[in-house]
PDB file of N, CA and C in Angstrom:
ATOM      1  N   UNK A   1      -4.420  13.279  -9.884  1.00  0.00           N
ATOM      2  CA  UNK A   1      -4.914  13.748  -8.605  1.00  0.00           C
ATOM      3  C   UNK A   1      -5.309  15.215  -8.749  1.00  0.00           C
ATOM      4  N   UNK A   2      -6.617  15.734  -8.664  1.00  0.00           N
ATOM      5  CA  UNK A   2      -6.772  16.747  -8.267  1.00  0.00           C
ATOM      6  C   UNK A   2      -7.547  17.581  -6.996  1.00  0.00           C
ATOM      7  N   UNK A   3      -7.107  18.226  -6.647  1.00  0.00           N
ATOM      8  CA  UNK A   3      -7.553  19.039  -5.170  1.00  0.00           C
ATOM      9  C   UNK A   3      -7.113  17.833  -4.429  1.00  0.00           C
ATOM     10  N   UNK A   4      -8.109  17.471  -3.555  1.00  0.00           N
ATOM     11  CA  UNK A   4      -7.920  16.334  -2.403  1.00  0.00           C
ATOM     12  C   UNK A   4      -8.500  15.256  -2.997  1.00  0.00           C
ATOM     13  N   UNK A   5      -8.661  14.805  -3.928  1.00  0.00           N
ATOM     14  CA  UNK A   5      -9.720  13.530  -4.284  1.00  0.00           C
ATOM     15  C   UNK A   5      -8.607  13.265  -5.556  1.00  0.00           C
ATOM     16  N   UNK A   6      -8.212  11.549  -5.551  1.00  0.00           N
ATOM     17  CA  UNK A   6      -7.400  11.318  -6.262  1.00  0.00           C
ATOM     18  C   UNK A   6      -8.152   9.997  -7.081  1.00  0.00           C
ATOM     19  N   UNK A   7      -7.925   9.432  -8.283  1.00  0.00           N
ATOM     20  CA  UNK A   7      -8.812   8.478  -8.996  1.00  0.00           C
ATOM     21  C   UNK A   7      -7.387   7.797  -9.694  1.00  0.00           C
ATOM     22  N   UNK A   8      -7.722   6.371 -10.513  1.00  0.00           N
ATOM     23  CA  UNK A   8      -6.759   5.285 -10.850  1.00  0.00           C
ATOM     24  C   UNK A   8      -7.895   4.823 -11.810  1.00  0.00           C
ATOM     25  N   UNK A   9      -7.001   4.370 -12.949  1.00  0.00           N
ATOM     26  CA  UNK A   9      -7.779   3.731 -14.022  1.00  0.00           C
ATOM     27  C   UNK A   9      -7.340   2.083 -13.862  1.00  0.00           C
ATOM     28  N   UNK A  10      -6.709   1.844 -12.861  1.00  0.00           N
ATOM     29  CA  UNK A  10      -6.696   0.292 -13.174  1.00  0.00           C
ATOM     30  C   UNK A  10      -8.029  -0.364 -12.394  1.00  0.00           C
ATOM     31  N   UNK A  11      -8.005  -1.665 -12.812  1.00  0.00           N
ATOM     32  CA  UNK A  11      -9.096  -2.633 -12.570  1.00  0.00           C
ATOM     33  C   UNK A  11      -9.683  -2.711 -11.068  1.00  0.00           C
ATOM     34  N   UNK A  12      -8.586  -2.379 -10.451  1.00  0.00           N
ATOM     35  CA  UNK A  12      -8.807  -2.338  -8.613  1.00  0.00           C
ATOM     36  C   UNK A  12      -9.745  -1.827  -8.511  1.00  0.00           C
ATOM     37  N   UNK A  13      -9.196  -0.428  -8.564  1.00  0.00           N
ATOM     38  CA  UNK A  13     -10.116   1.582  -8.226  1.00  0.00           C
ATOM     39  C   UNK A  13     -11.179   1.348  -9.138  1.00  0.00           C
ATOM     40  N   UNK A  14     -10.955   1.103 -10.316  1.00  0.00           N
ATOM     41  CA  UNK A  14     -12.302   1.200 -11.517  1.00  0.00           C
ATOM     42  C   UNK A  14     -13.373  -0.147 -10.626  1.00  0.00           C
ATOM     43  N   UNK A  15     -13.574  -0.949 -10.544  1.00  0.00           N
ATOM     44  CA  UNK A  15     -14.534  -2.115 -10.068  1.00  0.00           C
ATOM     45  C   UNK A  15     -14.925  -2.157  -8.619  1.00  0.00           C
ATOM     46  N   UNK A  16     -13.657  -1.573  -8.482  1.00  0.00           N
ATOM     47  CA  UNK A  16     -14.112  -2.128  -6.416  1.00  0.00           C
ATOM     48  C   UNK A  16     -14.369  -0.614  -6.061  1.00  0.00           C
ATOM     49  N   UNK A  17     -13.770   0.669  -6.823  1.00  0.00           N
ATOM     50  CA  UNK A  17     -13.872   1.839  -6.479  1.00  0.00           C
ATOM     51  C   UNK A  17     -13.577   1.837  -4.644  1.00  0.00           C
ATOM     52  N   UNK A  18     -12.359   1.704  -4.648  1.00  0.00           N
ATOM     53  CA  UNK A  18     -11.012   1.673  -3.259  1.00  0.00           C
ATOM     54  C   UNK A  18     -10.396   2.041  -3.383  1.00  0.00           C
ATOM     55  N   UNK A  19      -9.200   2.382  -2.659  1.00  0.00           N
ATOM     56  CA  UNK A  19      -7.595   2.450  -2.487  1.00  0.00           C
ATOM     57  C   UNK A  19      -6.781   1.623  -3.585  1.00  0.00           C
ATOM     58  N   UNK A  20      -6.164   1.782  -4.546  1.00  0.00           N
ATOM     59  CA  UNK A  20      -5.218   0.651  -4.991  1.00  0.00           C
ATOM     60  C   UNK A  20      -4.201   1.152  -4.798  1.00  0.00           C
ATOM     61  N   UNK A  21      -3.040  -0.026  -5.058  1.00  0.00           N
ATOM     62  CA  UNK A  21      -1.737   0.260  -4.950  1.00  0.00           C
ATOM     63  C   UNK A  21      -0.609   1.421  -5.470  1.00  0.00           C
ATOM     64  N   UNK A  22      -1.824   1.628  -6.759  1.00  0.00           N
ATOM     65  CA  UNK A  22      -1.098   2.726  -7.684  1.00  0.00           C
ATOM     66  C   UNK A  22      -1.376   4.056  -6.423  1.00  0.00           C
ATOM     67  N   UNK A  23      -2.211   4.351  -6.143  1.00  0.00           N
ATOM     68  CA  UNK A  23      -2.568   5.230  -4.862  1.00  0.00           C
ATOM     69  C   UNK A  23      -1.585   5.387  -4.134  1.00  0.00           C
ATOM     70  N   UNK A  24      -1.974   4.310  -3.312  1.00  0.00           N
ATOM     71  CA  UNK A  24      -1.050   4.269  -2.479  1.00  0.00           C
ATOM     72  C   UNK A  24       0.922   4.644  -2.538  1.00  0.00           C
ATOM     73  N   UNK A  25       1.124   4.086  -4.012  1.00  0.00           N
ATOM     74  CA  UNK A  25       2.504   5.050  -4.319  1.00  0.00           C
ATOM     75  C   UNK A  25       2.656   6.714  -4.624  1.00  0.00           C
ATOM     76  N   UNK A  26       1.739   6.835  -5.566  1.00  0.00           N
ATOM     77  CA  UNK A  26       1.204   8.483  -5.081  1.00  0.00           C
ATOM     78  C   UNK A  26       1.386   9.154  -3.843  1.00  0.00           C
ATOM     79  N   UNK A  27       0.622   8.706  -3.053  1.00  0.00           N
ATOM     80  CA  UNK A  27       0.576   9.238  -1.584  1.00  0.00           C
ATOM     81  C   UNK A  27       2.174   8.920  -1.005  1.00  0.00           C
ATOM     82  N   UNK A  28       2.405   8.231  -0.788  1.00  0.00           N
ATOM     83  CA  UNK A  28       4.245   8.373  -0.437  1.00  0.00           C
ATOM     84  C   UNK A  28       5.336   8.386  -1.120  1.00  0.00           C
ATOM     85  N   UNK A  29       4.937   8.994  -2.480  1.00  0.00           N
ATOM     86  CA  UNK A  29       5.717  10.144  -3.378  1.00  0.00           C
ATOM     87  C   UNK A  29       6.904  11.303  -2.500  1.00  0.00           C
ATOM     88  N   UNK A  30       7.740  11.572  -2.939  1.00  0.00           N
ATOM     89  CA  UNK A  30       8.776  12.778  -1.346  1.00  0.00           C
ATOM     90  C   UNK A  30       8.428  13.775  -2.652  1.00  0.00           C
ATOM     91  N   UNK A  31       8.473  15.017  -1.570  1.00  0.00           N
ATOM     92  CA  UNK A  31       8.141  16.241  -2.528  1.00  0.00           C
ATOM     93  C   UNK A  31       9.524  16.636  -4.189  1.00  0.00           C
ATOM     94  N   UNK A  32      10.180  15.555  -3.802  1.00  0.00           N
ATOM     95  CA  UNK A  32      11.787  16.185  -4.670  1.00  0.00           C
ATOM     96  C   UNK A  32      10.903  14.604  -5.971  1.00  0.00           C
ATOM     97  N   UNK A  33       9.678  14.382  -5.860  1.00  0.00           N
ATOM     98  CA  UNK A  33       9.671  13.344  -7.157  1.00  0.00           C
ATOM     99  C   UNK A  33       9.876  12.131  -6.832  1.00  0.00           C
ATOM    100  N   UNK A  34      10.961  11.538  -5.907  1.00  0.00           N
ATOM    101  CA  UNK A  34      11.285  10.466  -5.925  1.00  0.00           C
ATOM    102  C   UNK A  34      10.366   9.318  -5.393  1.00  0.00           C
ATOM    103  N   UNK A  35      10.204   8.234  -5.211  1.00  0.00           N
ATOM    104  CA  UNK A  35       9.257   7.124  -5.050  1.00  0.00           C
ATOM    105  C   UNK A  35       9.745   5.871  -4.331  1.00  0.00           C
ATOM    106  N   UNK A  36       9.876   5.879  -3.174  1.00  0.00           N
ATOM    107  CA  UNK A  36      10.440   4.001  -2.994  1.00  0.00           C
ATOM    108  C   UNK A  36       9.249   3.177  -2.828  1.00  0.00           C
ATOM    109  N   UNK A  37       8.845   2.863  -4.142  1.00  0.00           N
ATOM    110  CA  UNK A  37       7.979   1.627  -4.068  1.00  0.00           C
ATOM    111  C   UNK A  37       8.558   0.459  -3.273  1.00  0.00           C
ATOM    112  N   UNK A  38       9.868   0.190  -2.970  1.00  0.00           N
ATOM    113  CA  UNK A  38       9.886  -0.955  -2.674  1.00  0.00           C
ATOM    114  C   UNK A  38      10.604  -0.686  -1.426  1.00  0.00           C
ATOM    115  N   UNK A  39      10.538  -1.106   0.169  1.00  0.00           N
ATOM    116  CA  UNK A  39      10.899  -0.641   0.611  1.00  0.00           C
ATOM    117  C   UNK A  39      12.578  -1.555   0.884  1.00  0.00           C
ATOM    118  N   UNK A  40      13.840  -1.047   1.260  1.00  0.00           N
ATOM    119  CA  UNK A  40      15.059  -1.640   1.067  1.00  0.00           C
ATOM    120  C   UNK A  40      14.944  -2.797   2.420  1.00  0.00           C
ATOM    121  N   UNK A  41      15.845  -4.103   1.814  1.00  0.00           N
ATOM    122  CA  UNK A  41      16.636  -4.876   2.348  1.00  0.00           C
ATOM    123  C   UNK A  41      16.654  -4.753   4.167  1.00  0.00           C
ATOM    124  N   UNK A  42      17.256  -3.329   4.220  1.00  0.00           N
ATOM    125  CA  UNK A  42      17.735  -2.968   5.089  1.00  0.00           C
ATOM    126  C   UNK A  42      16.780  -2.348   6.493  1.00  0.00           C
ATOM    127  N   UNK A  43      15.409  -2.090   5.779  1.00  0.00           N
ATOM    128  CA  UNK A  43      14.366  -1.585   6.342  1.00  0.00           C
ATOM    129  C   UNK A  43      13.490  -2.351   6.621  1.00  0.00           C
ATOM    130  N   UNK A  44      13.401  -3.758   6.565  1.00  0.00           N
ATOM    131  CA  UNK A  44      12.318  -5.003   6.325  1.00  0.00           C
ATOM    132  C   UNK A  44      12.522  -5.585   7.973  1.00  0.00           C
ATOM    133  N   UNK A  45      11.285  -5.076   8.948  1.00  0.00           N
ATOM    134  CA  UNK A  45      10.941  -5.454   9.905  1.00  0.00           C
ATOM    135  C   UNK A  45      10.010  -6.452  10.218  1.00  0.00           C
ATOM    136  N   UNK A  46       9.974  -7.746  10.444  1.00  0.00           N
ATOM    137  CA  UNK A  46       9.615  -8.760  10.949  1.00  0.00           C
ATOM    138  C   UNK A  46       7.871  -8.924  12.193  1.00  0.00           C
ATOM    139  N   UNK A  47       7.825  -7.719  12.529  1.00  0.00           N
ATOM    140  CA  UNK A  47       7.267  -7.995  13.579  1.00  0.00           C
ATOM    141  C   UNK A  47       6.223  -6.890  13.086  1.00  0.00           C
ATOM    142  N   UNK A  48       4.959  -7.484  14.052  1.00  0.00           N
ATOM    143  CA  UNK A  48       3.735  -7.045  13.243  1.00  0.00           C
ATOM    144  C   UNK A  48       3.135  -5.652  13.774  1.00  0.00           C
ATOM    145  N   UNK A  49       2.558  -4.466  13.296  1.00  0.00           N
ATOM    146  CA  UNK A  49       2.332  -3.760  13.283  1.00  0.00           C
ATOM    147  C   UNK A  49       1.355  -3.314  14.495  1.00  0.00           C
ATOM    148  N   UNK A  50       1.091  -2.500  15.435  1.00  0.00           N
ATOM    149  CA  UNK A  50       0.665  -2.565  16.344  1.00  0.00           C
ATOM    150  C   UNK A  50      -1.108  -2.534  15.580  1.00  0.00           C
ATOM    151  N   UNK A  51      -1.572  -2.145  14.401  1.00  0.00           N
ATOM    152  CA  UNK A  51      -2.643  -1.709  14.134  1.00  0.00           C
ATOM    153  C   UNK A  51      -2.953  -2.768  12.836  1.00  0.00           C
ATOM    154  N   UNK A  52      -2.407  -4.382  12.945  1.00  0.00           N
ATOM    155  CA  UNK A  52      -2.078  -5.515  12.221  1.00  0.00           C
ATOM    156  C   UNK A  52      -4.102  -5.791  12.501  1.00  0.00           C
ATOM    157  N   UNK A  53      -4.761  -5.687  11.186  1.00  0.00           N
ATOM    158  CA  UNK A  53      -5.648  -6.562  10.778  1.00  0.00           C
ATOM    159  C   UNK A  53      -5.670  -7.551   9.913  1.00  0.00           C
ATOM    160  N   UNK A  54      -4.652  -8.458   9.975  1.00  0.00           N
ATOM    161  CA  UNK A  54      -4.817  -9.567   9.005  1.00  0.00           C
ATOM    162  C   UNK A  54      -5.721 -10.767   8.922  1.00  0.00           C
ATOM    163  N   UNK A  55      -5.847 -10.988  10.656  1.00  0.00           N
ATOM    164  CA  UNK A  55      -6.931 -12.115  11.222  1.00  0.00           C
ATOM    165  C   UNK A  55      -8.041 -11.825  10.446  1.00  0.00           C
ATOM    166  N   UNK A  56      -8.776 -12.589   9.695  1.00  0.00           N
ATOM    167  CA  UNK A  56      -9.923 -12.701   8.976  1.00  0.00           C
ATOM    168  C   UNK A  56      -9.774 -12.527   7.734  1.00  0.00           C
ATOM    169  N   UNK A  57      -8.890 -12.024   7.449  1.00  0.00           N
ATOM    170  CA  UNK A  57      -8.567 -12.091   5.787  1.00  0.00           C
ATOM    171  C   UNK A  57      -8.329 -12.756   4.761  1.00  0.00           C
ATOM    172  N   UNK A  58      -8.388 -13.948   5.142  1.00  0.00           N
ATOM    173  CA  UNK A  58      -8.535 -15.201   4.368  1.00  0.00           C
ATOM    174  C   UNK A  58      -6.703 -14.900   3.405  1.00  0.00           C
ATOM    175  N   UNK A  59      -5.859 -15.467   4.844  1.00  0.00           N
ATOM    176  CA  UNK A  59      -4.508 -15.117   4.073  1.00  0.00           C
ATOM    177  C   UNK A  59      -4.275 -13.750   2.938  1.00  0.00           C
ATOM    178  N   UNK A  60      -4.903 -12.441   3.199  1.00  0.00           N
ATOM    179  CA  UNK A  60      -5.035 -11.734   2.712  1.00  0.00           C
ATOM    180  C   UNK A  60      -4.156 -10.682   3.628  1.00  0.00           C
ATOM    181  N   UNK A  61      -3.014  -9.759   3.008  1.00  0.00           N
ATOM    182  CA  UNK A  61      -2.343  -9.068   4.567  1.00  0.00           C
ATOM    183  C   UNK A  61      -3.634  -7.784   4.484  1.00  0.00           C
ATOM    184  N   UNK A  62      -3.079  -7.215   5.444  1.00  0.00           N
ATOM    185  CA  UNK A  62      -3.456  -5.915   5.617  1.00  0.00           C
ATOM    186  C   UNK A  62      -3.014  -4.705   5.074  1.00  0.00           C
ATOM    187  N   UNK A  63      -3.565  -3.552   4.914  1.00  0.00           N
ATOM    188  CA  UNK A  63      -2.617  -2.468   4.534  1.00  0.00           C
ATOM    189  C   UNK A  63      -1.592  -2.478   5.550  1.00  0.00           C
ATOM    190  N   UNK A  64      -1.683  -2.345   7.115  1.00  0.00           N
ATOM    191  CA  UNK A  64      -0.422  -2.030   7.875  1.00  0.00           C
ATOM    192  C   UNK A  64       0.950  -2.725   7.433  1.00  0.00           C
ATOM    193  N   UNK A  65       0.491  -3.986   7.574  1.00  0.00           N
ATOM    194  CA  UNK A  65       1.228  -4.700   7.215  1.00  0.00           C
ATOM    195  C   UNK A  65       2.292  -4.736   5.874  1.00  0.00           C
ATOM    196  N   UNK A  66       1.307  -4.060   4.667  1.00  0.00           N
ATOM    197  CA  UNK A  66       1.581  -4.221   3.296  1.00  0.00           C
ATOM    198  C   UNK A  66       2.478  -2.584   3.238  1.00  0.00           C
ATOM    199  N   UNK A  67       2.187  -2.116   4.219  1.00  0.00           N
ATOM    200  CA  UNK A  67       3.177  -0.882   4.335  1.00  0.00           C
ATOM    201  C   UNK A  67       4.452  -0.652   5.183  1.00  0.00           C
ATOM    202  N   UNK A  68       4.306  -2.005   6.022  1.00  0.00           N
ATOM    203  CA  UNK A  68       5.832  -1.510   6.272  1.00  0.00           C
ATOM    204  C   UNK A  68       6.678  -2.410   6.069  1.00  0.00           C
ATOM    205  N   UNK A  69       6.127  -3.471   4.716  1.00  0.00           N
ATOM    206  CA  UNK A  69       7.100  -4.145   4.085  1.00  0.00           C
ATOM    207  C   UNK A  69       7.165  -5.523   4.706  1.00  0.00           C
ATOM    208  N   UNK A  70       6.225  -5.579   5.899  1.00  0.00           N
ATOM    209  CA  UNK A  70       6.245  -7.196   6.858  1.00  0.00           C
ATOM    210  C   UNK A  70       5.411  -8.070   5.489  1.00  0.00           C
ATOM    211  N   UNK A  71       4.391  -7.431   4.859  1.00  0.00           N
ATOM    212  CA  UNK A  71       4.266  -8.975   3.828  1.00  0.00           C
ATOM    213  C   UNK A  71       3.869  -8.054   2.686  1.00  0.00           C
ATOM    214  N   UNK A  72       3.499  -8.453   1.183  1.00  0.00           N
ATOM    215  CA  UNK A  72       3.714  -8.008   0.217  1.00  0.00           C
ATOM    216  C   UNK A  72       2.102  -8.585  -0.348  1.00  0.00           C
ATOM    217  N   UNK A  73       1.342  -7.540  -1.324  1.00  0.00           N
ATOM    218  CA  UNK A  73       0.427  -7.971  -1.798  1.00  0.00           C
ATOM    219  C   UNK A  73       0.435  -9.218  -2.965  1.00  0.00           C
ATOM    220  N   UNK A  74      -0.700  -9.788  -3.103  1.00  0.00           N
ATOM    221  CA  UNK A  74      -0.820 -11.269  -3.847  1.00  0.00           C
ATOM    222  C   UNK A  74      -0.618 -10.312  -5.021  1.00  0.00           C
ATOM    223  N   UNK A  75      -0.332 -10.691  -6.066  1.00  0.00           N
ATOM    224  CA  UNK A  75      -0.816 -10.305  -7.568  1.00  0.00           C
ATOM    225  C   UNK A  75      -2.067 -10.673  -8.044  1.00  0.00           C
TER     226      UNK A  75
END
């Protein structure tokens, strides 16, 4: 990442030139280093995001969604 413009060498960012996931852990990095890619057990809310675009996605979630742990990206 440099200045404000950040880039990813995997297949996502390189072809579709988007957001990928690797990004997206970057960006909610805590300033002390640490990383919760995954969010805990204990934090896993059920109910859908007020800003939920999943409708049309051909069973595809959304980012909202894929961020607060309500569903998890395909591989």
């Amino acid at each position: 990442m440099t200045n404000e413009l950040m880039a990813c060498t995997c297949l996502h960012h390189v072809h579709r030139n988007t957001f990928c996931k690797h990004m997206a852990a970057v960006e909610n990095a805590t300033d002390d280093g640490t990383l919760e890619a995954f969010p805990s057990e204990d934090n896993e809310d059920d109910t859908e995001p007020e800003d939920c675009d999943c409708d049309g996605l051909d069973d595809f979630p959304c980012w909202p969604c894929v961020q607060t742990g309500r569903t998890e990206l395909p591989n």
